[in-house]
Structure formats: structure tokens, C-alpha cells
PDB file of N, CA and C in Angstrom:
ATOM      1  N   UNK A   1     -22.742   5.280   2.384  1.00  0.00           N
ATOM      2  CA  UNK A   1     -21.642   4.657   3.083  1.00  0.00           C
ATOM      3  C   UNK A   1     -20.330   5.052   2.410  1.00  0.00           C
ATOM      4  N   UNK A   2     -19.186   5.317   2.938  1.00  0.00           N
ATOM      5  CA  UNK A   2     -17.947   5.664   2.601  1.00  0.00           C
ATOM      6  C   UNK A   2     -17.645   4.437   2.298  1.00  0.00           C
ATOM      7  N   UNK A   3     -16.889   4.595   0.932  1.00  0.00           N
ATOM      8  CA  UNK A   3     -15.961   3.286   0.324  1.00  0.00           C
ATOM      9  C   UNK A   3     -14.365   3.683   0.677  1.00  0.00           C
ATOM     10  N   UNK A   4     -13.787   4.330   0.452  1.00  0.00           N
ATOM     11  CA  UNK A   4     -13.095   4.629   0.721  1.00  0.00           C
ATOM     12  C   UNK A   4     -12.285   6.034   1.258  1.00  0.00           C
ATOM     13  N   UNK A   5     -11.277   6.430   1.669  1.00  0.00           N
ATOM     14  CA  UNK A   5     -10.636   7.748   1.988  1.00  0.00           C
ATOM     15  C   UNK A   5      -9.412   7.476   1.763  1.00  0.00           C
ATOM     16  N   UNK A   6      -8.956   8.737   0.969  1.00  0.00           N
ATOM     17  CA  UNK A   6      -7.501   8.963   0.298  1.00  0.00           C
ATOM     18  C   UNK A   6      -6.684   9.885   0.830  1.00  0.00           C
ATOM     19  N   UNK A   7      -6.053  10.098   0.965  1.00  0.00           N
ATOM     20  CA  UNK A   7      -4.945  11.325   1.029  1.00  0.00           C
ATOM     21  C   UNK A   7      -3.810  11.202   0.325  1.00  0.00           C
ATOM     22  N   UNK A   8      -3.863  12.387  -0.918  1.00  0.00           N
ATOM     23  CA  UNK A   8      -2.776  12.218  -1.822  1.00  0.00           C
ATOM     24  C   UNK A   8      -2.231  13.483  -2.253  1.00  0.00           C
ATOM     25  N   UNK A   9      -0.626  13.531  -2.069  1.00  0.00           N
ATOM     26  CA  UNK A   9      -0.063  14.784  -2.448  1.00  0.00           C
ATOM     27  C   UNK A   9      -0.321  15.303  -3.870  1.00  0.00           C
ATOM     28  N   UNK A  10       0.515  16.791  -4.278  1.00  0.00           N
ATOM     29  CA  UNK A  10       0.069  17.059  -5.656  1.00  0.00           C
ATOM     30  C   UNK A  10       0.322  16.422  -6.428  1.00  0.00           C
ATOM     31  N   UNK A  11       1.785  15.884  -5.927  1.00  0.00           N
ATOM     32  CA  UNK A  11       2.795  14.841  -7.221  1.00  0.00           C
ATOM     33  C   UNK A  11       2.025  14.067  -7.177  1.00  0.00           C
ATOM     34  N   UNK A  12       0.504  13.430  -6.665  1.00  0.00           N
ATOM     35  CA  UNK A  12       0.161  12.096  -6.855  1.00  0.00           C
ATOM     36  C   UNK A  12       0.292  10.844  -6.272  1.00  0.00           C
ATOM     37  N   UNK A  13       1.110  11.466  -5.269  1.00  0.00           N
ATOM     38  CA  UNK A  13       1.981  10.086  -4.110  1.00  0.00           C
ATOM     39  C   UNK A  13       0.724  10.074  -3.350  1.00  0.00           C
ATOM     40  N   UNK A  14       0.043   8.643  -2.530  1.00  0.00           N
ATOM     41  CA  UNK A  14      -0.595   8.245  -2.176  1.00  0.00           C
ATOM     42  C   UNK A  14      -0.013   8.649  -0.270  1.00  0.00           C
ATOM     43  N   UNK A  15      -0.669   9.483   0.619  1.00  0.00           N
ATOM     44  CA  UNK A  15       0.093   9.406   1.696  1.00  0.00           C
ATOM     45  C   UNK A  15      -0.573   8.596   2.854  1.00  0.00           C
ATOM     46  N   UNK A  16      -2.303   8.250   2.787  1.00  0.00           N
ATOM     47  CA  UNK A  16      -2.586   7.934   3.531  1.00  0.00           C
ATOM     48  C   UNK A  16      -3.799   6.643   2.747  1.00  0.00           C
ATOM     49  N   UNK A  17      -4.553   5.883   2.940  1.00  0.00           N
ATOM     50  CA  UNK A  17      -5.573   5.146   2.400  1.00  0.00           C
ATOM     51  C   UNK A  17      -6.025   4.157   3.224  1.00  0.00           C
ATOM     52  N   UNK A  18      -7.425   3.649   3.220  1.00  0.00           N
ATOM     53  CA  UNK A  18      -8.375   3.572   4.122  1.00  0.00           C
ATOM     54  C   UNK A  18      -9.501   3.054   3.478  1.00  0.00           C
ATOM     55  N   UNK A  19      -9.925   2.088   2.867  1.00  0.00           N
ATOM     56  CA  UNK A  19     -10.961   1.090   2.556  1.00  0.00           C
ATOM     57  C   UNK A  19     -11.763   0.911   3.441  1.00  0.00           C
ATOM     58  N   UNK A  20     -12.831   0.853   3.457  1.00  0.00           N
ATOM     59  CA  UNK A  20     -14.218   0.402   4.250  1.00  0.00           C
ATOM     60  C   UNK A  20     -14.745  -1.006   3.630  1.00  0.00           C
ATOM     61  N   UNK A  21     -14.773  -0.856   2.730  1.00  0.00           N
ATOM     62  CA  UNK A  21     -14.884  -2.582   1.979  1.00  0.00           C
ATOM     63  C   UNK A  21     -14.373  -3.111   1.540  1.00  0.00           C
ATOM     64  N   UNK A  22     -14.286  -4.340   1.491  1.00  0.00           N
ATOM     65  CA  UNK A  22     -13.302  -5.332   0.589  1.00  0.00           C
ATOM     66  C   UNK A  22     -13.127  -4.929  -0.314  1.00  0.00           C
ATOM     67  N   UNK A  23     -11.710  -4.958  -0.918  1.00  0.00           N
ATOM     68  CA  UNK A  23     -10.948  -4.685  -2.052  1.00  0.00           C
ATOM     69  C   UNK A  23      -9.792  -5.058  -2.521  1.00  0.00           C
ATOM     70  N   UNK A  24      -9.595  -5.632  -3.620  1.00  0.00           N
ATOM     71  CA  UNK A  24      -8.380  -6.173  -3.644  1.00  0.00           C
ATOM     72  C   UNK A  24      -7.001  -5.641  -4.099  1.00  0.00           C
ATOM     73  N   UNK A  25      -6.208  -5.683  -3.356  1.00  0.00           N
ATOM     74  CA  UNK A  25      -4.803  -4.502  -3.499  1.00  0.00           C
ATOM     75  C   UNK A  25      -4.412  -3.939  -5.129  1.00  0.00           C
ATOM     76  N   UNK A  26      -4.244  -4.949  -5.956  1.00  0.00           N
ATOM     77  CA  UNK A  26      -3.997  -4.315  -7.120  1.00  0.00           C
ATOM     78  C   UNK A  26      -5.423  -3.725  -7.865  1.00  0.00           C
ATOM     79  N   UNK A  27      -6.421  -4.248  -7.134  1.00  0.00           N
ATOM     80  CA  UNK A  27      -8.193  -3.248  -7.527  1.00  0.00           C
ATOM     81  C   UNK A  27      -8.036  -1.707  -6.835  1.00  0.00           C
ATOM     82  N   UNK A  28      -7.266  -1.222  -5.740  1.00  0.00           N
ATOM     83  CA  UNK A  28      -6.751  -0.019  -5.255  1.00  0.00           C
ATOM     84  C   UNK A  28      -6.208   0.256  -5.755  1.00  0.00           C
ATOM     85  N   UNK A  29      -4.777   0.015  -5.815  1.00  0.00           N
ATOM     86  CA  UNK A  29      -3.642   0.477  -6.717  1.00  0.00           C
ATOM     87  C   UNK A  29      -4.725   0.893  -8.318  1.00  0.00           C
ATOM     88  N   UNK A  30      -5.094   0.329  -8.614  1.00  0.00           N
ATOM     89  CA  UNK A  30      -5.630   0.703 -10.250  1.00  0.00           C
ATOM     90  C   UNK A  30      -7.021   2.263  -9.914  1.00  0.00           C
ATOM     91  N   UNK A  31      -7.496   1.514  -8.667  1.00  0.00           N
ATOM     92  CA  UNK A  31      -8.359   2.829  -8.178  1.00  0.00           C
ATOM     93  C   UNK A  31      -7.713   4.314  -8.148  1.00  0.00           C
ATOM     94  N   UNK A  32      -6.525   3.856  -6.867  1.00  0.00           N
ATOM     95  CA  UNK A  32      -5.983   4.944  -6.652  1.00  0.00           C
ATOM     96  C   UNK A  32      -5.254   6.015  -7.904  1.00  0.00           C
ATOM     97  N   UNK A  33      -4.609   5.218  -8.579  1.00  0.00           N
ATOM     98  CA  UNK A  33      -4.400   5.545  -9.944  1.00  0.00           C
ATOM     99  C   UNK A  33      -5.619   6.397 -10.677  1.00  0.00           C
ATOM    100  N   UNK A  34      -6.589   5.829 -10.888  1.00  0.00           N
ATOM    101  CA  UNK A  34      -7.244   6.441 -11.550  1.00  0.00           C
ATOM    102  C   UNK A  34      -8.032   8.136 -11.105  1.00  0.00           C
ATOM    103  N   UNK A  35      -8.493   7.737  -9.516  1.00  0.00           N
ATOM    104  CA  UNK A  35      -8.823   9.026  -9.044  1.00  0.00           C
ATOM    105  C   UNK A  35      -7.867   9.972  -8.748  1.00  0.00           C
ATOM    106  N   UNK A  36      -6.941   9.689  -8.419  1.00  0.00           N
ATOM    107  CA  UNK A  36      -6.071  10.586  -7.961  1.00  0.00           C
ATOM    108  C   UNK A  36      -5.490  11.518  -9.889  1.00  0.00           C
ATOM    109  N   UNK A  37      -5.564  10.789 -10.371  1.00  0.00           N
ATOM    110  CA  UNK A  37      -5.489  11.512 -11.984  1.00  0.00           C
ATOM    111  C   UNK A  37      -6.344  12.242 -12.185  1.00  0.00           C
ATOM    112  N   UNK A  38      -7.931  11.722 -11.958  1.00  0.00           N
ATOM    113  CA  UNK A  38      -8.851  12.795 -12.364  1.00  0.00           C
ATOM    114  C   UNK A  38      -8.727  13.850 -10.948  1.00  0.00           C
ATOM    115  N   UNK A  39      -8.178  13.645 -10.372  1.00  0.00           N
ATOM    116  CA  UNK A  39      -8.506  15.025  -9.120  1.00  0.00           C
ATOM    117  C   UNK A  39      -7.480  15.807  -9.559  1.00  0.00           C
ATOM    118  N   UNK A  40      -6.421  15.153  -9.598  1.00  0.00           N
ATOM    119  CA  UNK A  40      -5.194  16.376  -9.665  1.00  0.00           C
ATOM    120  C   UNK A  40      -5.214  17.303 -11.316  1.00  0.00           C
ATOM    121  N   UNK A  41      -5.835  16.681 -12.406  1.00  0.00           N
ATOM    122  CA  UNK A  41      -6.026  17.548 -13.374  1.00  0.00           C
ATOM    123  C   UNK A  41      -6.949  18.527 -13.796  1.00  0.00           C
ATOM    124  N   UNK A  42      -8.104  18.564 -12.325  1.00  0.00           N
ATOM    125  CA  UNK A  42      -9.189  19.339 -12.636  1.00  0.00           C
ATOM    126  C   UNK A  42      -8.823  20.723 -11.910  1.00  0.00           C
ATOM    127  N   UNK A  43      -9.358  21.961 -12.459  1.00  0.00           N
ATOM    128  CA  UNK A  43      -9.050  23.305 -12.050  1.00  0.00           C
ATOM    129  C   UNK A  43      -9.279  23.426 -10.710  1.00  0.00           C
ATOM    130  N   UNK A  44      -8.511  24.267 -10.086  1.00  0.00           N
ATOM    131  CA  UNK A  44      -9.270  24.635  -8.362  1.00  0.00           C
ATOM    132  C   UNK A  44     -10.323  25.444  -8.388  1.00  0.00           C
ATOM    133  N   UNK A  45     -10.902  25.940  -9.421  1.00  0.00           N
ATOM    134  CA  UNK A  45     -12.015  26.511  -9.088  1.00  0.00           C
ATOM    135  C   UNK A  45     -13.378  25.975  -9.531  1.00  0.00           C
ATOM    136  N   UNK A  46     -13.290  24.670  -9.871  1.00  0.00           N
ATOM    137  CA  UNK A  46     -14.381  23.448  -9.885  1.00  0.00           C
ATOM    138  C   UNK A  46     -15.049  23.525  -8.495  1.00  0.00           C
ATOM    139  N   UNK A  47     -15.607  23.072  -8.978  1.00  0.00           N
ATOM    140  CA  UNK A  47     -16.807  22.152  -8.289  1.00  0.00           C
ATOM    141  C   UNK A  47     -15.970  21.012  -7.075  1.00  0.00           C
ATOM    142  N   UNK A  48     -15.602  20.687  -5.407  1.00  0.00           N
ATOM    143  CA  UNK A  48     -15.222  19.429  -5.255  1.00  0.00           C
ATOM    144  C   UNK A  48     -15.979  18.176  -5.092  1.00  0.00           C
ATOM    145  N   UNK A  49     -17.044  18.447  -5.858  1.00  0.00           N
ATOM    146  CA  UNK A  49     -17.696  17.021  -6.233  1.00  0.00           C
ATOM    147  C   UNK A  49     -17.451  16.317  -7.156  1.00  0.00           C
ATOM    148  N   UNK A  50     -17.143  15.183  -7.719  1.00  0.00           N
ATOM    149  CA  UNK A  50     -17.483  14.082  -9.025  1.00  0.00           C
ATOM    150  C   UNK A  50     -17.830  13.221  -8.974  1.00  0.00           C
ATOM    151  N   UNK A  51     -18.666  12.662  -9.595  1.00  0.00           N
ATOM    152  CA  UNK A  51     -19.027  11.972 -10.228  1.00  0.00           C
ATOM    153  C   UNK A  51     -18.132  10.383 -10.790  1.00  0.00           C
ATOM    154  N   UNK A  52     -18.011   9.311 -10.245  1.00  0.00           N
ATOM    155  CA  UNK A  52     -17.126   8.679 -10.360  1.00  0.00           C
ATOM    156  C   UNK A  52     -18.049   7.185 -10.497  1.00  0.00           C
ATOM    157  N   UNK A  53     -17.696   6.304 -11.466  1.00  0.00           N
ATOM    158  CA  UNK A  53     -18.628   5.230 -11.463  1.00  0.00           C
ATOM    159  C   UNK A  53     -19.961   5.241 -10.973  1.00  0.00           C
ATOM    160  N   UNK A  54     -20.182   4.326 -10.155  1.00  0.00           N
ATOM    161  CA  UNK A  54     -21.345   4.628  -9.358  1.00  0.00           C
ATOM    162  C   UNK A  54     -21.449   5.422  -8.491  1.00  0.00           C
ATOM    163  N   UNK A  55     -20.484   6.475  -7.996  1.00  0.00           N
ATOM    164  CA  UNK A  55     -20.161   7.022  -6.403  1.00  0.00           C
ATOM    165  C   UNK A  55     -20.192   8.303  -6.824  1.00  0.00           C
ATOM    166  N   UNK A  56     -20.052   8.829  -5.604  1.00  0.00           N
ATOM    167  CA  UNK A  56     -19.184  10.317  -5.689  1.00  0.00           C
ATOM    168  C   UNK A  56     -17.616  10.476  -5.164  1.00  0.00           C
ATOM    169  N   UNK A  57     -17.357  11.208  -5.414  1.00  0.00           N
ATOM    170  CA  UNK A  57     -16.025  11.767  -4.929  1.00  0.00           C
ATOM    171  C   UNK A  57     -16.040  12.986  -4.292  1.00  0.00           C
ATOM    172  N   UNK A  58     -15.943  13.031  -3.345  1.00  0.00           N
ATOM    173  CA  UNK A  58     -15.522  14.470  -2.373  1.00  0.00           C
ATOM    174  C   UNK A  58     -14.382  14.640  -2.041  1.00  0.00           C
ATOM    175  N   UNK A  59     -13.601  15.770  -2.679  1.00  0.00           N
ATOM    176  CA  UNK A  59     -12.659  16.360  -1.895  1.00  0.00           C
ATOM    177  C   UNK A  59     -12.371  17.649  -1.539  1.00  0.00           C
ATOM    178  N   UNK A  60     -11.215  17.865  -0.936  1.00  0.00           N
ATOM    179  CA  UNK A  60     -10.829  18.988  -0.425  1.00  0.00           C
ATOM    180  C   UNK A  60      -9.514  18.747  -0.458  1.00  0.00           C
ATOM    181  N   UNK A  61      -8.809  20.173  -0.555  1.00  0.00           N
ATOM    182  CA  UNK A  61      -7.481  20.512  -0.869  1.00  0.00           C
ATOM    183  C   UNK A  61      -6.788  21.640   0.320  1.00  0.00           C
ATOM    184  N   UNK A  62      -6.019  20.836   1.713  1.00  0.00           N
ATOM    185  CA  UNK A  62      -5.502  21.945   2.277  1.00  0.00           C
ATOM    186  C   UNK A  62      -3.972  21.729   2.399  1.00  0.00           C
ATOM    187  N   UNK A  63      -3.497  22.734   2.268  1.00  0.00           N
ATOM    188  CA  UNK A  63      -2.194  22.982   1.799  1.00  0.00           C
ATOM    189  C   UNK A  63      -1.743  22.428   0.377  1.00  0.00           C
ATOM    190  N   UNK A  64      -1.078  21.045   0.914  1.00  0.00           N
ATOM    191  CA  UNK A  64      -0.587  20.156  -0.047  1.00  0.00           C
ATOM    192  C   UNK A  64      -1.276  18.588  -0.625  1.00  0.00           C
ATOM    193  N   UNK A  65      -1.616  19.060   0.290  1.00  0.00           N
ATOM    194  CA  UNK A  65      -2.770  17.627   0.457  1.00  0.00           C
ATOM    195  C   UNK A  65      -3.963  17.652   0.040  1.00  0.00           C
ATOM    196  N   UNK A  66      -4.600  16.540  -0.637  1.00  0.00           N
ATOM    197  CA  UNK A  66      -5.931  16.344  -1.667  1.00  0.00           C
ATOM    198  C   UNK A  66      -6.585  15.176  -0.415  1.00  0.00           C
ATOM    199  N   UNK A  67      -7.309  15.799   0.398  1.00  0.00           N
ATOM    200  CA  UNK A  67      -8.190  15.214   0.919  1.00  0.00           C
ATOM    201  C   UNK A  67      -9.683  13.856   0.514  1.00  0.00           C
ATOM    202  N   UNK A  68      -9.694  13.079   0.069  1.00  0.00           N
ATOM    203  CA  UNK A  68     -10.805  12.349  -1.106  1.00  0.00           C
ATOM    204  C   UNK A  68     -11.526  11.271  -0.313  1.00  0.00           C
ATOM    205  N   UNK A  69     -13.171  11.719  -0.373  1.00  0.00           N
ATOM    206  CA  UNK A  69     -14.041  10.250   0.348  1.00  0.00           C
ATOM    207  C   UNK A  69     -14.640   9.735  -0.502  1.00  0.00           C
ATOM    208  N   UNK A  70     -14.881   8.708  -1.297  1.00  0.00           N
ATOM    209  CA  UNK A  70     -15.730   8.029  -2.555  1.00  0.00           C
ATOM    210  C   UNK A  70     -16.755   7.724  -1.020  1.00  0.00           C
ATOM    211  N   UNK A  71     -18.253   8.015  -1.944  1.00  0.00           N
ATOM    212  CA  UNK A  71     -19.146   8.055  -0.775  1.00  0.00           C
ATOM    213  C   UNK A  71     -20.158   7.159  -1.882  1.00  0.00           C
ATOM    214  N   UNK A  72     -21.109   6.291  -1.849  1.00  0.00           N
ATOM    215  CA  UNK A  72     -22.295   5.518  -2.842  1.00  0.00           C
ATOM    216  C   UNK A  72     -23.205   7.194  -3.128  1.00  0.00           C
ATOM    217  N   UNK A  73     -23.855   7.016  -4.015  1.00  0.00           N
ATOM    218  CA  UNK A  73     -24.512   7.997  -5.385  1.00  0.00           C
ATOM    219  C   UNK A  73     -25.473   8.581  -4.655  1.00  0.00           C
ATOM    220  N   UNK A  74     -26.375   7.693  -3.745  1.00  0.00           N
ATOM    221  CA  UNK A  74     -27.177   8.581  -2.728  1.00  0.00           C
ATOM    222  C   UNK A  74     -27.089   9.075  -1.787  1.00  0.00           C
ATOM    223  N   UNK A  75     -25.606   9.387  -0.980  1.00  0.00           N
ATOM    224  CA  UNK A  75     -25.233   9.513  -0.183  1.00  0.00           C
ATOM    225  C   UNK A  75     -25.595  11.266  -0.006  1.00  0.00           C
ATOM    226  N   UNK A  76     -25.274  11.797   1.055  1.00  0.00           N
ATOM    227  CA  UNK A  76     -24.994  13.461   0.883  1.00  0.00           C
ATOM    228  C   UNK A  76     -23.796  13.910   0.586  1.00  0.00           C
ATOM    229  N   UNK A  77     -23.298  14.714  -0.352  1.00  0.00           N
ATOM    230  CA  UNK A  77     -22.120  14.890  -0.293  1.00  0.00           C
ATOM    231  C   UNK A  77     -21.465  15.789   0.223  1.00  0.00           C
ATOM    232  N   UNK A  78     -22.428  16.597   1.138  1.00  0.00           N
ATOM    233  CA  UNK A  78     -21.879  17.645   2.116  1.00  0.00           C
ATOM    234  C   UNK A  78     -21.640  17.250   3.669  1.00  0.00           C
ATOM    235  N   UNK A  79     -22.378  16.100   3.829  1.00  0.00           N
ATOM    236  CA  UNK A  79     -21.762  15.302   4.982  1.00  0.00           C
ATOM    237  C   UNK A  79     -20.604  14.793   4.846  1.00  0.00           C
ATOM    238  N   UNK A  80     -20.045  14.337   3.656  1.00  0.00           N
ATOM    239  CA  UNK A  80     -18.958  13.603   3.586  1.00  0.00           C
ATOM    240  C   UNK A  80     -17.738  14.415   3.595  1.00  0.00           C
ATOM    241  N   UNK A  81     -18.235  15.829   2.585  1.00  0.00           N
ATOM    242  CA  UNK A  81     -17.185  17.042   3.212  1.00  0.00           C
ATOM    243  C   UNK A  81     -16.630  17.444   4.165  1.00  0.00           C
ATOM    244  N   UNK A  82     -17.857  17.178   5.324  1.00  0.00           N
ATOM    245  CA  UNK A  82     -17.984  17.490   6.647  1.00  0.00           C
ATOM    246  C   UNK A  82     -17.228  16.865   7.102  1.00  0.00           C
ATOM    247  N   UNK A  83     -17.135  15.123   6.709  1.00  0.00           N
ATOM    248  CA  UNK A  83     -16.413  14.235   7.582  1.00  0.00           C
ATOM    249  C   UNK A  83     -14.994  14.234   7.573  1.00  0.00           C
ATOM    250  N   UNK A  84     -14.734  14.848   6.209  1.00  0.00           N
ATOM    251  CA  UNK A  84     -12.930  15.167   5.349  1.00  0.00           C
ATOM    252  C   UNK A  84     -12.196  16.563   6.526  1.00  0.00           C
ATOM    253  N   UNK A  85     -13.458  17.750   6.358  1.00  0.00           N
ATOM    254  CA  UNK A  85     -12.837  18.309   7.360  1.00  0.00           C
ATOM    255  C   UNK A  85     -12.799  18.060   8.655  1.00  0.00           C
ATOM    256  N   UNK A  86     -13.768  17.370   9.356  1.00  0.00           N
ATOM    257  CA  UNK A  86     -13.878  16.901  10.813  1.00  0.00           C
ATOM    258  C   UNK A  86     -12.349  16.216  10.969  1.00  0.00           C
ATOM    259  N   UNK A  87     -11.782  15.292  10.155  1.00  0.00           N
ATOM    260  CA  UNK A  87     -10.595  14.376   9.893  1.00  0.00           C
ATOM    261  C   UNK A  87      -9.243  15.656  10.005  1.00  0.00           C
ATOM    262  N   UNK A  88      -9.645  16.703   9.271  1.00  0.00           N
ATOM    263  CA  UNK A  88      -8.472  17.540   9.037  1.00  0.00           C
ATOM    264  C   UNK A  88      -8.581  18.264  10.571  1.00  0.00           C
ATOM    265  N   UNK A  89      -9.481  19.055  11.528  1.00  0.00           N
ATOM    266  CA  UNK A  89      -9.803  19.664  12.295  1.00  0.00           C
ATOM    267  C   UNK A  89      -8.980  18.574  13.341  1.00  0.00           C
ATOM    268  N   UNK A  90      -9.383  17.403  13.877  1.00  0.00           N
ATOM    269  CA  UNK A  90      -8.563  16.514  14.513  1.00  0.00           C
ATOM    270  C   UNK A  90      -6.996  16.059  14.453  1.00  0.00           C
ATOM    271  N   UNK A  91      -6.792  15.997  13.231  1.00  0.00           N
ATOM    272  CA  UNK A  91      -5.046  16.314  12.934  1.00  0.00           C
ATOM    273  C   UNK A  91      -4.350  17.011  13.272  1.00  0.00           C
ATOM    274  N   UNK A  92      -4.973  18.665  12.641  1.00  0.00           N
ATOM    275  CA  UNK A  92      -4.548  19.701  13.415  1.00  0.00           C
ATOM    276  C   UNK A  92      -4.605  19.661  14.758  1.00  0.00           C
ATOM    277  N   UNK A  93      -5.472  19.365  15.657  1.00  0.00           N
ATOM    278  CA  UNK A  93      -5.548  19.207  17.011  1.00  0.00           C
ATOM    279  C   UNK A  93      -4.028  18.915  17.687  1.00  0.00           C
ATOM    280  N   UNK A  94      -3.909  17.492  16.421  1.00  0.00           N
ATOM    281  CA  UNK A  94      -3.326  16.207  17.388  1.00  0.00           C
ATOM    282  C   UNK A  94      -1.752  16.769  16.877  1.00  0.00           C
ATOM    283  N   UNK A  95      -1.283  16.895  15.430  1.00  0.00           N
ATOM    284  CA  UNK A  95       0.155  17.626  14.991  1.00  0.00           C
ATOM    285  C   UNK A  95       0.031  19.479  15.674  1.00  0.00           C
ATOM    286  N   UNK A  96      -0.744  19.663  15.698  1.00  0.00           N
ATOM    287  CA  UNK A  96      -0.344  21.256  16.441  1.00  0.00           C
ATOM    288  C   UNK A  96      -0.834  22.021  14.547  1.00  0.00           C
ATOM    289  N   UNK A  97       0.144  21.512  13.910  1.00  0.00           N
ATOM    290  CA  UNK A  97      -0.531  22.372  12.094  1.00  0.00           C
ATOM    291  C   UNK A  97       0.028  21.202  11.324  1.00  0.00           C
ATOM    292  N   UNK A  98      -0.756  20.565  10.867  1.00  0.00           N
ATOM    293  CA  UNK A  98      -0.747  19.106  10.397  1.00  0.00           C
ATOM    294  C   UNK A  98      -0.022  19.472   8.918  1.00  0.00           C
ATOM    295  N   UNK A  99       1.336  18.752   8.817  1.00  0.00           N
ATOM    296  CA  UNK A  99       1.341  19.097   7.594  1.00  0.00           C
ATOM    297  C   UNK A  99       1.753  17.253   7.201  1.00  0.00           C
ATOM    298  N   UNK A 100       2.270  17.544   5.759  1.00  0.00           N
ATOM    299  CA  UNK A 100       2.387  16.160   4.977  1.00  0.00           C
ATOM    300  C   UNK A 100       3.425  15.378   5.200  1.00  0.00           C
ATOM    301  N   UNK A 101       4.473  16.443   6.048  1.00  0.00           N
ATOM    302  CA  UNK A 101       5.542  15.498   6.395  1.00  0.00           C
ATOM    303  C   UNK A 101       5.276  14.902   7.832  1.00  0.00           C
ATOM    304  N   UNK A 102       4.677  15.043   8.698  1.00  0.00           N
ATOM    305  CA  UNK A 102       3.650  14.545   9.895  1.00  0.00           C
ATOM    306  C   UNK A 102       2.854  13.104   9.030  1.00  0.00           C
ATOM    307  N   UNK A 103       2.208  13.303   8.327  1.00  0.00           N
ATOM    308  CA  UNK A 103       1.708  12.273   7.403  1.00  0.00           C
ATOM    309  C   UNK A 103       2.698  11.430   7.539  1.00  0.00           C
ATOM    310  N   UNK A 104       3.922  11.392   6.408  1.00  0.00           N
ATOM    311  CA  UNK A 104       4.384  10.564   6.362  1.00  0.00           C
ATOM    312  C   UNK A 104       5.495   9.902   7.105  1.00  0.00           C
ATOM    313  N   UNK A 105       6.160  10.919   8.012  1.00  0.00           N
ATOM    314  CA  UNK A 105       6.709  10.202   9.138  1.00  0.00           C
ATOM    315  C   UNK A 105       5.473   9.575  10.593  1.00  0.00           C
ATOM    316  N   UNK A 106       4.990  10.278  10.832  1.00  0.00           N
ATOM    317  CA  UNK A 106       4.156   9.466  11.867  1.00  0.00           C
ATOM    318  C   UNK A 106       2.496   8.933  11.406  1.00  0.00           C
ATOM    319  N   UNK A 107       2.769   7.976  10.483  1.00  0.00           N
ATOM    320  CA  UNK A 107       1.402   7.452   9.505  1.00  0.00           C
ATOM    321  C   UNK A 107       0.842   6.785  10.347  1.00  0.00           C
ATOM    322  N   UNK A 108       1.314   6.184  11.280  1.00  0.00           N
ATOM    323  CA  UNK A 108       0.406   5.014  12.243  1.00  0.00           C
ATOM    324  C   UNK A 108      -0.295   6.139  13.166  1.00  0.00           C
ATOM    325  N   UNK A 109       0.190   7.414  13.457  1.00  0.00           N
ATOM    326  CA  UNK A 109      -0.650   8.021  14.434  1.00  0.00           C
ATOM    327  C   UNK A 109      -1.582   8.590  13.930  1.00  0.00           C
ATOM    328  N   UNK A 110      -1.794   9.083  12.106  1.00  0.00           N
ATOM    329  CA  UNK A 110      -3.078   9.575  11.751  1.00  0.00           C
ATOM    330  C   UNK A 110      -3.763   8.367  11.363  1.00  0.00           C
ATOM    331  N   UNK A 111      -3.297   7.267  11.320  1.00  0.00           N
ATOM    332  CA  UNK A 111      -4.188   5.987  11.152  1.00  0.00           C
ATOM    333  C   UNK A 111      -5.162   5.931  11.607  1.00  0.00           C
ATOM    334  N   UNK A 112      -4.224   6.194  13.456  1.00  0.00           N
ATOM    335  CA  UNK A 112      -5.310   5.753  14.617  1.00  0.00           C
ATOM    336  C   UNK A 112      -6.537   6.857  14.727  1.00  0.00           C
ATOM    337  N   UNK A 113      -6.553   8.141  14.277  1.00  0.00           N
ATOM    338  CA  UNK A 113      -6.770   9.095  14.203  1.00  0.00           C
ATOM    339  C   UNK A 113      -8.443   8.945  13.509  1.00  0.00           C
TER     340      UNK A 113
END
């Protein structure tokens, strides 16, 4: 099951976020903090899997944007890849070439998305 989905620029700015389970805002904020540190300091030619508490972390990186699904430990983590790009493939659809400033001026429309 997906716990959560992130979208966060390089600087680390949080552009999009998306909980599936209860969580409590400053328990995100301290989350987001923390993953978004370990993603943005690891090489691009890693691995985009980790290993994160109990979970995994999947991401993907297009353009500017750090794509991230914390998925539970038994999950697949190539489905969840799947689901990061399925998310990006639909954006593009819907912005024409989705970029980050689309993100953050029209956030309620990749919400709905």
C-alpha cells in the first residue's frame, strides 16, 4: 500500500504531497524533511530504490522534479515506479510538458490529477 507521494524540487521545496494514511502535520513536515534529504544527497547513478524505516522509497527524477512513493517493505517496487510514471505520463497529457512551475501555480489541478 502507498503511504505516501511527494514531489520535491532540487532545492528541497516540497511542491506537491499526498498521504494515504493518517498522519500528523508536524509527523510530515519531520518526514518530509527527512526523505527529501536522503534523496537529494544520493548520486544519480544509484539505485532509485531505498530502503527507509519499514518501507521503501521509490523515486524518479524528471527534469527538476524528484518524483517519491514510500510504498510498505513487501510491496513491489516496480509497480510503484510504474505508478510515479503513470502520474508523470498524465500531467504531461494534461500541462502539454509538465513542468514545476505548472506545479506550483496550478496545484489544485495536479491534485485532482
Amino acid at each position: 500500500m502507498i503511504q505516501f507521494i511527494l514531489l520535491i524540487s532540487r532545492q528541497g521545496k516540497t511542491r506537491l504531497k499526498k498521504w494515504f494514511v493518517p498522519c500528523a502535520e508536524r509527523d510530515q513536515f519531520r518526514t518530509i524533511k527527512e526523505v527529501s534529504s536522503l534523496i537529494l544527497n544520493r548520486s544519480p547513478k544509484v539505485c532509485n530504490f531505498l530502503e527507509w524505516r519499514d518501507y521503501k522509497l521509490c523515486y524518479k527524477r524528471y527534469a527538476s522534479l524528484f518524483f517519491i512513493a514510500c510504498v510498505e517493505n513487501t510491496d513491489n517496487e516496480l509497480l510503484a515506479l510504474e505508478t510515479v510514471h503513470h502520474f508523470v505520463e498524465c500531467l504531461d497529457r494534461y500541462f502539454g510538458n509538465v513542468c514545476e512551475l505548472d506545479l506550483i501555480f496550478n496545484f489544485h489541478k495536479a491534485w485532482e490529477i
